[in-house]
C-alpha atoms as a PDB file:
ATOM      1  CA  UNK A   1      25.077 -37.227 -35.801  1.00  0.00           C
ATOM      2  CA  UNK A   2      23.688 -40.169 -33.562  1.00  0.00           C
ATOM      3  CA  UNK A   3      21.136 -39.198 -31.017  1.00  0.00           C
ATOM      4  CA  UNK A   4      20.139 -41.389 -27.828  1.00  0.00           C
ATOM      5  CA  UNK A   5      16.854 -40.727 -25.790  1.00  0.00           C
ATOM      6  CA  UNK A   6      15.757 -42.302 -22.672  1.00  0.00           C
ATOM      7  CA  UNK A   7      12.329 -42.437 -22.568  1.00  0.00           C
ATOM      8  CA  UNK A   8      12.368 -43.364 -18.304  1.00  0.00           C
ATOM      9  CA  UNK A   9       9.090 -44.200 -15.957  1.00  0.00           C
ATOM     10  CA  UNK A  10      10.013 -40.664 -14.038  1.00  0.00           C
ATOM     11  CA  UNK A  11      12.156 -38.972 -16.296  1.00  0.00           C
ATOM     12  CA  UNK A  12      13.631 -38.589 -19.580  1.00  0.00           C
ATOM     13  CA  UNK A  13      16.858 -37.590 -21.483  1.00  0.00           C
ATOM     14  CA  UNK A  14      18.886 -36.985 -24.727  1.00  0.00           C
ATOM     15  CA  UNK A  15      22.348 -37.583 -25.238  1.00  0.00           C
ATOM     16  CA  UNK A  16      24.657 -36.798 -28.574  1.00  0.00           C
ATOM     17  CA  UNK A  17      27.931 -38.427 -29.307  1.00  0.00           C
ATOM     18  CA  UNK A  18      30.724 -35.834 -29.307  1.00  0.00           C
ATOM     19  CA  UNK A  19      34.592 -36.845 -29.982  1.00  0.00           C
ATOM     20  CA  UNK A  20      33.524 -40.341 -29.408  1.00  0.00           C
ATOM     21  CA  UNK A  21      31.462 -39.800 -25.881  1.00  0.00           C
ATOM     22  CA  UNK A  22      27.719 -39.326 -25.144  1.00  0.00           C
ATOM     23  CA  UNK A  23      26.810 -35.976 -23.858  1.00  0.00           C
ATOM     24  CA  UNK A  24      23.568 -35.557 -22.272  1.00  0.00           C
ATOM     25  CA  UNK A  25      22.060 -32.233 -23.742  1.00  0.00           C
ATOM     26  CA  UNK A  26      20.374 -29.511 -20.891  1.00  0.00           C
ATOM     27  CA  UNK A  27      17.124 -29.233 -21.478  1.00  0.00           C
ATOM     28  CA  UNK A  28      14.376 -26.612 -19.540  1.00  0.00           C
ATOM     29  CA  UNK A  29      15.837 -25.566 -15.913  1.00  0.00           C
ATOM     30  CA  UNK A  30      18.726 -25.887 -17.405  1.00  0.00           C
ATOM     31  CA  UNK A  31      18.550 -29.542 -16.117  1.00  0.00           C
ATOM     32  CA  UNK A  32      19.290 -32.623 -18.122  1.00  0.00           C
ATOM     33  CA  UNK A  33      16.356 -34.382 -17.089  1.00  0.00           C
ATOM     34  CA  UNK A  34      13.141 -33.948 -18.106  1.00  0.00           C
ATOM     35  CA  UNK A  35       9.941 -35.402 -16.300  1.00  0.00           C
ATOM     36  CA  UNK A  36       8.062 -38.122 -18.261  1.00  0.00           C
ATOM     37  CA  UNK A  37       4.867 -37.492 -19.605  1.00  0.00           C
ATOM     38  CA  UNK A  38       2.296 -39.897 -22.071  1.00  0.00           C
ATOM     39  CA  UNK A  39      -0.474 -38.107 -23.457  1.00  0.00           C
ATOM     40  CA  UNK A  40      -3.267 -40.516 -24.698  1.00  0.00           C
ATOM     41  CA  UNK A  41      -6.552 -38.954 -27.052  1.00  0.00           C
ATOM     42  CA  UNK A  42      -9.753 -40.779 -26.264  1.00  0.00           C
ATOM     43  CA  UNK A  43     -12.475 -41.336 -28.570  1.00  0.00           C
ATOM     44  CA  UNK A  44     -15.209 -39.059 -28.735  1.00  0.00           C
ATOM     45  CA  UNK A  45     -18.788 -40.504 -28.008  1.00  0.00           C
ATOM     46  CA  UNK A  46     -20.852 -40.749 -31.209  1.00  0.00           C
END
């Protein structure tokens, strides 16, 4: 099984190959497009 993701600067998606095609996969909403996010930890102050 191949998998593509689209890691986007607004949104994101995932896509399998079936029969030869990409399908995008539905996601929450039932939508398939999922809002980008980037969580970053920061260092606690010693």
């Amino acid at each position: 099984m191949f998998i593509g993701f689209d890691y986007g600067t607004a949104n994101c998606s995932v896509a399998i190959m079936r029969d030869g095609h990409p399908q995008l996969l539905t996601m929450e909403n039932n939508s398939v497009l999922l809002p980008s996010m980037l969580c970053a930890p920061t260092r606690a102050k010693r």
